[in-house]
C-alpha atoms as a PDB file:
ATOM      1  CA  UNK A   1     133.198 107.789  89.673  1.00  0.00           C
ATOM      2  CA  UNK A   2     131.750 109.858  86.525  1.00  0.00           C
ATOM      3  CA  UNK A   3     130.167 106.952  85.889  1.00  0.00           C
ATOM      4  CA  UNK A   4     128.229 106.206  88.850  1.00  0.00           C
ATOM      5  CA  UNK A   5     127.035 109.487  89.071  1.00  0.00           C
ATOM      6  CA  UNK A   6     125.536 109.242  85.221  1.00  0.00           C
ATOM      7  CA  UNK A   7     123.896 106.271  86.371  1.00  0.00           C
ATOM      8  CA  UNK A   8     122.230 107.771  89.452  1.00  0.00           C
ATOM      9  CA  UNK A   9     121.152 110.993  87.644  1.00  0.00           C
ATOM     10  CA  UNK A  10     119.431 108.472  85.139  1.00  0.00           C
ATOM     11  CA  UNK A  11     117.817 106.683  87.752  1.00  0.00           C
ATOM     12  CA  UNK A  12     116.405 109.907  89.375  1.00  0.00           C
ATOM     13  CA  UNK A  13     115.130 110.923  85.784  1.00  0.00           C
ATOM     14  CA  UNK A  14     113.623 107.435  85.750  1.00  0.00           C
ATOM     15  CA  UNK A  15     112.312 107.278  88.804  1.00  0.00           C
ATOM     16  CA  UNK A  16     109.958 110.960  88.118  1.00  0.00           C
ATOM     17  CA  UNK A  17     110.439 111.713  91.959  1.00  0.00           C
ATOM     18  CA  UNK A  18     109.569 114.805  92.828  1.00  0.00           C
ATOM     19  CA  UNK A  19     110.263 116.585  96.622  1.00  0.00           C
ATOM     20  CA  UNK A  20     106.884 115.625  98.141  1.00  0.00           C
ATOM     21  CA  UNK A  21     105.829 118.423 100.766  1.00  0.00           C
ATOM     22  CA  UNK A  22     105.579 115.311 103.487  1.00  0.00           C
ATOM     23  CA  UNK A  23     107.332 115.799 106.737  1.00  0.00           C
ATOM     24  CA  UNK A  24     110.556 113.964 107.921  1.00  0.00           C
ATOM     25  CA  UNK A  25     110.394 111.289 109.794  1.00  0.00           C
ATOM     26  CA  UNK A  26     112.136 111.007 113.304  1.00  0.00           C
ATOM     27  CA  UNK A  27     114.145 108.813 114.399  1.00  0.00           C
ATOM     28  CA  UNK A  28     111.714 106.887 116.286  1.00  0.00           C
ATOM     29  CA  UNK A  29     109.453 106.872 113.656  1.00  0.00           C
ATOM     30  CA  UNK A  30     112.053 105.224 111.498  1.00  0.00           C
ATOM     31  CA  UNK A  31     112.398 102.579 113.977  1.00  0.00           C
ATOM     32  CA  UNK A  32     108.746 102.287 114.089  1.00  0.00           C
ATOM     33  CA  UNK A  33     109.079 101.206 110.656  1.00  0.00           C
ATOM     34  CA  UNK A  34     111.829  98.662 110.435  1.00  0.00           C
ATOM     35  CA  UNK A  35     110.149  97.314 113.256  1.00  0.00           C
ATOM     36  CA  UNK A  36     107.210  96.198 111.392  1.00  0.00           C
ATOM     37  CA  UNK A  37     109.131  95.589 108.495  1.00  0.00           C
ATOM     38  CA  UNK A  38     110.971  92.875 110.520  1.00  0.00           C
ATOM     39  CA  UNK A  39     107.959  91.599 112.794  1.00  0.00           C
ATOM     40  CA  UNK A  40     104.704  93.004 111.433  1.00  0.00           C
ATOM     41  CA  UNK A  41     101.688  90.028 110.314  1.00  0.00           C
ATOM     42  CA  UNK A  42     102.848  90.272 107.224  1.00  0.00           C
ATOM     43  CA  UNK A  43     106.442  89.897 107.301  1.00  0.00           C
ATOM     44  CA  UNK A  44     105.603  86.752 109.533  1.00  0.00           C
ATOM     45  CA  UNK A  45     103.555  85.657 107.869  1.00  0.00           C
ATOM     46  CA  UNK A  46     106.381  85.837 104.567  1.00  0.00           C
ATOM     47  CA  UNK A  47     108.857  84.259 106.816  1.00  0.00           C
ATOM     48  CA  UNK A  48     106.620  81.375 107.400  1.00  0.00           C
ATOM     49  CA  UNK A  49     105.822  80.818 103.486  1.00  0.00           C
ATOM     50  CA  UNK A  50     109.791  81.242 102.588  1.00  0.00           C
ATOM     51  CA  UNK A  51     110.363  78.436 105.165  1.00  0.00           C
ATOM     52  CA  UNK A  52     107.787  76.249 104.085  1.00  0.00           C
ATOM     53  CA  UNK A  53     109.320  76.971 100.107  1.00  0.00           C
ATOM     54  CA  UNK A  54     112.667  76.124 101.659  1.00  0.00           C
ATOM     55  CA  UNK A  55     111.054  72.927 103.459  1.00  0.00           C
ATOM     56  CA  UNK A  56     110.297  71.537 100.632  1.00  0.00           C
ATOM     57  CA  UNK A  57     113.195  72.358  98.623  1.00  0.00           C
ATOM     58  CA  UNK A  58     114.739  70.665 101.525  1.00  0.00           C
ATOM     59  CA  UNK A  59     117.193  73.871 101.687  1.00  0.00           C
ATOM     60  CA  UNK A  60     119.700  74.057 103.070  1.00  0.00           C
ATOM     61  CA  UNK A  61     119.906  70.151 102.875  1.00  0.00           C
ATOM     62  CA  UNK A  62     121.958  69.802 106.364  1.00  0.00           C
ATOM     63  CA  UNK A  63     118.711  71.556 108.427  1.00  0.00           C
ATOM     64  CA  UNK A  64     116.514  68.093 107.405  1.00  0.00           C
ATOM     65  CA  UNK A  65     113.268  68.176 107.748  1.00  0.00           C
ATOM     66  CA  UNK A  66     110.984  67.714 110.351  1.00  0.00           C
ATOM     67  CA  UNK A  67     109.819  70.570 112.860  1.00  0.00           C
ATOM     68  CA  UNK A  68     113.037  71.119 113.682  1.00  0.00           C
ATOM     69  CA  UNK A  69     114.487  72.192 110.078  1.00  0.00           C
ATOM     70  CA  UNK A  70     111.523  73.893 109.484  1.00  0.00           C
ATOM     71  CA  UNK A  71     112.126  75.620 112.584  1.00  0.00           C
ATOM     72  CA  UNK A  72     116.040  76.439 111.636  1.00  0.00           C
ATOM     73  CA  UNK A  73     114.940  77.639 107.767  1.00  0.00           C
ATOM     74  CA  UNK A  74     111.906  80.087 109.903  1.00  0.00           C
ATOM     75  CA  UNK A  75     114.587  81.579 112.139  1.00  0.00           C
ATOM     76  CA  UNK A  76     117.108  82.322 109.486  1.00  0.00           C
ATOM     77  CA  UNK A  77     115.003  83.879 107.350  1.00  0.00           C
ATOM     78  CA  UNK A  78     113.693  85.838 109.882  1.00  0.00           C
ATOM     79  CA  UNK A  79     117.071  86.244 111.250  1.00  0.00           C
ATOM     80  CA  UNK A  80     118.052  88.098 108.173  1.00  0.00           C
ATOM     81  CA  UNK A  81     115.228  90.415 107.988  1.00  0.00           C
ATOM     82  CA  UNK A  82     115.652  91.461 111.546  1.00  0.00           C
ATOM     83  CA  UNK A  83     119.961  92.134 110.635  1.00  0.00           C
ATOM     84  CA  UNK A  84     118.687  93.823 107.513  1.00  0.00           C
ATOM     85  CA  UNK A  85     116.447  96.023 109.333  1.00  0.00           C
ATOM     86  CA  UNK A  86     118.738  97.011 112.033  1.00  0.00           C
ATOM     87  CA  UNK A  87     121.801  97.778 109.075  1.00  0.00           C
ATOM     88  CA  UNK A  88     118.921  99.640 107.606  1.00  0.00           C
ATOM     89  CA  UNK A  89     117.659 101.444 110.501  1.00  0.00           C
ATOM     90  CA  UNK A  90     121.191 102.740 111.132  1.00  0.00           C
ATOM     91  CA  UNK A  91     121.972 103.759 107.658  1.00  0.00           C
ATOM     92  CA  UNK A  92     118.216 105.555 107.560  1.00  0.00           C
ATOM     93  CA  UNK A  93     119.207 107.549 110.301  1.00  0.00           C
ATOM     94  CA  UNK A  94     122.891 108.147 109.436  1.00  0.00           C
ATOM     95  CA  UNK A  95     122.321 109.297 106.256  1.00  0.00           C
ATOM     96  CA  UNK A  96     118.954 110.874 106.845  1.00  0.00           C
ATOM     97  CA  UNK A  97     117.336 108.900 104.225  1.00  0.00           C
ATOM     98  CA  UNK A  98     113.180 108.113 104.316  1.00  0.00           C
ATOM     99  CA  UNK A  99     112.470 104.418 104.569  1.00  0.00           C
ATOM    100  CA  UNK A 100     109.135 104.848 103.021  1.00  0.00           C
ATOM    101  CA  UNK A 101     107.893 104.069  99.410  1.00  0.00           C
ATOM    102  CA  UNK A 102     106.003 106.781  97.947  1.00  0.00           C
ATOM    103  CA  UNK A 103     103.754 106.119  95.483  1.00  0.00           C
ATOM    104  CA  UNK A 104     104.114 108.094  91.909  1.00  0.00           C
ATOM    105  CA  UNK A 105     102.168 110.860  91.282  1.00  0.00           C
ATOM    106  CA  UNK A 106     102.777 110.592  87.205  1.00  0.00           C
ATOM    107  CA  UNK A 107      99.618 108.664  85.186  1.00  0.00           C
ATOM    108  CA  UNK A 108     100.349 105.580  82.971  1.00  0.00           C
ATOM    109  CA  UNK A 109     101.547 102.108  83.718  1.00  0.00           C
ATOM    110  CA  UNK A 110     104.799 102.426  82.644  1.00  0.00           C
ATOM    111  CA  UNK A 111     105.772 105.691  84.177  1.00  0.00           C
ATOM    112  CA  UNK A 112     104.274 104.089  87.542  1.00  0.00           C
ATOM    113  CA  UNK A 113     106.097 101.355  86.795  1.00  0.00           C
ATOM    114  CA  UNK A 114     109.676 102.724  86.403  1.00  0.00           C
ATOM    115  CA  UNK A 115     109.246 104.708  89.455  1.00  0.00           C
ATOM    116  CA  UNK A 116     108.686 102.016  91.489  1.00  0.00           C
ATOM    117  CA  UNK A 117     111.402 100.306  90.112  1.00  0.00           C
ATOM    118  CA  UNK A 118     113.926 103.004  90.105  1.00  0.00           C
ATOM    119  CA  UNK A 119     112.641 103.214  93.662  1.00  0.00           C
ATOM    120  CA  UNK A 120     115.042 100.434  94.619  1.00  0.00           C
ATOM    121  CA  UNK A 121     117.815 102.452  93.490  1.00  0.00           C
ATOM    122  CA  UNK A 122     116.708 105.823  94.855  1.00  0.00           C
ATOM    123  CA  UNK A 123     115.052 107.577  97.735  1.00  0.00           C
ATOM    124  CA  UNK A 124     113.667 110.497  99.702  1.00  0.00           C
ATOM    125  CA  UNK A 125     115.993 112.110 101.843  1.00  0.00           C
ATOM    126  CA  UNK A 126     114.636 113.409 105.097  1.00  0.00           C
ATOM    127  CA  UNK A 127     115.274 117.433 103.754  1.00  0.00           C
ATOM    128  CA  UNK A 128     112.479 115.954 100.533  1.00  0.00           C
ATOM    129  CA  UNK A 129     115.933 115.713  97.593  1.00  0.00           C
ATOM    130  CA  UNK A 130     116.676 112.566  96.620  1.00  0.00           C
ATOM    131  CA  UNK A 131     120.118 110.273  96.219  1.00  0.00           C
ATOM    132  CA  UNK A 132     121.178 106.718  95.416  1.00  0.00           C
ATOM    133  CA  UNK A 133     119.542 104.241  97.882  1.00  0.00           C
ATOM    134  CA  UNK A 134     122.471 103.177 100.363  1.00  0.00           C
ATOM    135  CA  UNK A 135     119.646 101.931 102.983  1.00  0.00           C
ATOM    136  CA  UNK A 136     118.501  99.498 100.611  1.00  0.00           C
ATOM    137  CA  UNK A 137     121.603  97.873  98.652  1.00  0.00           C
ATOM    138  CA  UNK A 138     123.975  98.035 101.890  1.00  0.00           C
ATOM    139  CA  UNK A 139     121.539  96.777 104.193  1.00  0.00           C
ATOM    140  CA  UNK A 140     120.332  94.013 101.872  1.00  0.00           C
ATOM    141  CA  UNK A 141     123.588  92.457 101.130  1.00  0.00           C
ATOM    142  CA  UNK A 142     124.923  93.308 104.111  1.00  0.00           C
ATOM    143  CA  UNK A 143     122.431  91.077 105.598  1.00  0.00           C
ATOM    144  CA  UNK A 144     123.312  88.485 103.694  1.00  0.00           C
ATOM    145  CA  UNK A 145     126.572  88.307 104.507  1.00  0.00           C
ATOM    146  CA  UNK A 146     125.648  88.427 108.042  1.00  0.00           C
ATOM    147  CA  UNK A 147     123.562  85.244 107.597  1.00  0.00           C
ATOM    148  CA  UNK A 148     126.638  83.292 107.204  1.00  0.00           C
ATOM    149  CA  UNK A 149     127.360  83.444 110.800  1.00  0.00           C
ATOM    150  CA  UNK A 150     124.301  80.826 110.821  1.00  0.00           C
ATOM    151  CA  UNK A 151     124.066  79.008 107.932  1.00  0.00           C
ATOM    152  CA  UNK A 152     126.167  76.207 106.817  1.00  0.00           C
ATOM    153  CA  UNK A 153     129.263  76.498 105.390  1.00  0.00           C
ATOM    154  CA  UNK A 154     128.287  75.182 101.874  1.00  0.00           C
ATOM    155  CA  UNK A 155     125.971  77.331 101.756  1.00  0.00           C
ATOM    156  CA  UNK A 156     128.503  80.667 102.462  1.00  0.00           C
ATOM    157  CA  UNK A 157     130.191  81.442  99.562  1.00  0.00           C
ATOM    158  CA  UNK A 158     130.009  85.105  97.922  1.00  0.00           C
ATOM    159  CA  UNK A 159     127.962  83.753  95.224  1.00  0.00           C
ATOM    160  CA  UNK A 160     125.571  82.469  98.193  1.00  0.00           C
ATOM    161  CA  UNK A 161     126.024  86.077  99.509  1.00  0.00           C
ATOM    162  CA  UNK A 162     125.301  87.875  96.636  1.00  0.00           C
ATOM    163  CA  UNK A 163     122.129  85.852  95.652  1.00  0.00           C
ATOM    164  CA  UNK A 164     120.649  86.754  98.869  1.00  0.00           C
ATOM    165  CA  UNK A 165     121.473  90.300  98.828  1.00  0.00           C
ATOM    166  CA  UNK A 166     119.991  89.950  95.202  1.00  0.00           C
ATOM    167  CA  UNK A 167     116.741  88.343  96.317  1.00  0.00           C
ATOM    168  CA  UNK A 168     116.610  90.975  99.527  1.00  0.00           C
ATOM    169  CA  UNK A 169     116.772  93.843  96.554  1.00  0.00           C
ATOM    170  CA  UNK A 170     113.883  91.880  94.037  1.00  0.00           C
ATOM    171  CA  UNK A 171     111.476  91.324  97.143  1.00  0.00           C
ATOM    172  CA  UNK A 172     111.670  95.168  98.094  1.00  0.00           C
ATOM    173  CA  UNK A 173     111.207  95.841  94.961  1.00  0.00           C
ATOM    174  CA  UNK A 174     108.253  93.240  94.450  1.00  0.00           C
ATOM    175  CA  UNK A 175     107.107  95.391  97.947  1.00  0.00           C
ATOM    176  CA  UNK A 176     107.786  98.875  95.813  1.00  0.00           C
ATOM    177  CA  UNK A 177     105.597  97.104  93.125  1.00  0.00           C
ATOM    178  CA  UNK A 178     102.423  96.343  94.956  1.00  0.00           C
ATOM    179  CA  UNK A 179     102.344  99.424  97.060  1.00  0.00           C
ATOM    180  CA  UNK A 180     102.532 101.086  93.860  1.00  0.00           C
ATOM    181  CA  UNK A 181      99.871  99.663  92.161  1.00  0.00           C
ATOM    182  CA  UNK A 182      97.512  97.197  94.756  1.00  0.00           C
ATOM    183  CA  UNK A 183      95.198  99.765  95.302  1.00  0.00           C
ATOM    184  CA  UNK A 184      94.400 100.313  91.948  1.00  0.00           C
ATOM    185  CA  UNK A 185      93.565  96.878  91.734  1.00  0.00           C
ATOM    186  CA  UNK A 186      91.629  96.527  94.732  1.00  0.00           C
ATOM    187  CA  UNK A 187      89.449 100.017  93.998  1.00  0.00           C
ATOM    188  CA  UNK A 188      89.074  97.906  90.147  1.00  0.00           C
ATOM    189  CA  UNK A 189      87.960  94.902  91.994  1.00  0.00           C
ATOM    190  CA  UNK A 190      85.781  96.605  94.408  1.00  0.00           C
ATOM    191  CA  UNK A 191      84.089  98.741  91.258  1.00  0.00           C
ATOM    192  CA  UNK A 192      83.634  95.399  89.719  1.00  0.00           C
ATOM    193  CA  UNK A 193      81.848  93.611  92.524  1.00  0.00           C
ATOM    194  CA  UNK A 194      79.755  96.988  92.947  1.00  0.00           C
ATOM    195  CA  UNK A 195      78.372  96.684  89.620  1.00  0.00           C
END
């Protein structure tokens, strides 16, 4: 136990967050949130490139091809971010933990960048302190376990589970990673064409 709580108190130094005077969201708003998270243009719009990946992977192998296996691998992975929202959802509410990313406040690419990856393993809590990330983790491979309801069975072992919990975490975290830092590029990009 000693030693989980030495790794989350280096994660919080790592992550530089700081209680941000930002007001807690309600529960609706939370909902609000997972809601776009799970069906917002861009999440669809993911779903429908992670299908097409999977199409021509020809993964899971018993879906085929066709419309129809394109249509399974859509649903699926849209199946699991819809389960991994609602898990989250809860837990966000239980716990009273923030769903939102908040951008650094520290200067320097590698502060920024440990903060948004420490992010993954830490978050606001509604009252502005900060603990280990339940929402995140639990919901993530909780999901993925979850999917197995759906999937085939070759494809359901708890290596199968893990790996999609694991690519759940790495794709919030790829999420953490542009939100941190897309604006800077798109204000360097938009100085550059300005020029």
């Amino acid at each position: 136990m000693k030693l989980f709580a030495l790794a989350g108190a280096m994660l919080l130094l790592a992550a530089g967050l700081a209680a941000q005077d930002i007001p807690a969201l309600s529960v609706d708003e939370k909902l609000l949130v997972h809601a776009v998270r799970s069906f917002g243009p861009a999440q669809l719009v993911g779903s429908a490139l992670g299908a097409g990946l999977e199409q021509v992977e020809n993964n899971p192998k018993e879906w085929m091809q066709g419309v129809a296996g394109y249509a399974r691998r859509y649903a699926s992975i849209e199946g699991f971010v819809a389960v991994q929202n609602v898990l989250a959802f809860g837990l966000n509410s239980a716990l009273h933990e923030d769903p939102r990313y908040f951008r650094s406040r520290r200067k320097g690419f590698f502060p920024r960048l440990a903060h948004a990856f420490s992010y993954t393993f830490v978050t606001r809590t509604d009252d502005g302190g900060q603990h280990i990330n339940t929402e995140r983790l639990a919901s993530n491979y909780g999901g993925a376990w979850i999917v197995n309801l759906w999937a085939p069975h070759r494809v359901t072992t708890t290596g199968d589970v893990l790996m999609r919990g694991s690519l759940g975490v790495a794709l919030d975290t790829g999420g953490n990673l542009g939100t941190e830092f897309l604006p800077d590029l798109k204000a360097l990009v938009k100085k550059a064409l300005h020029r």
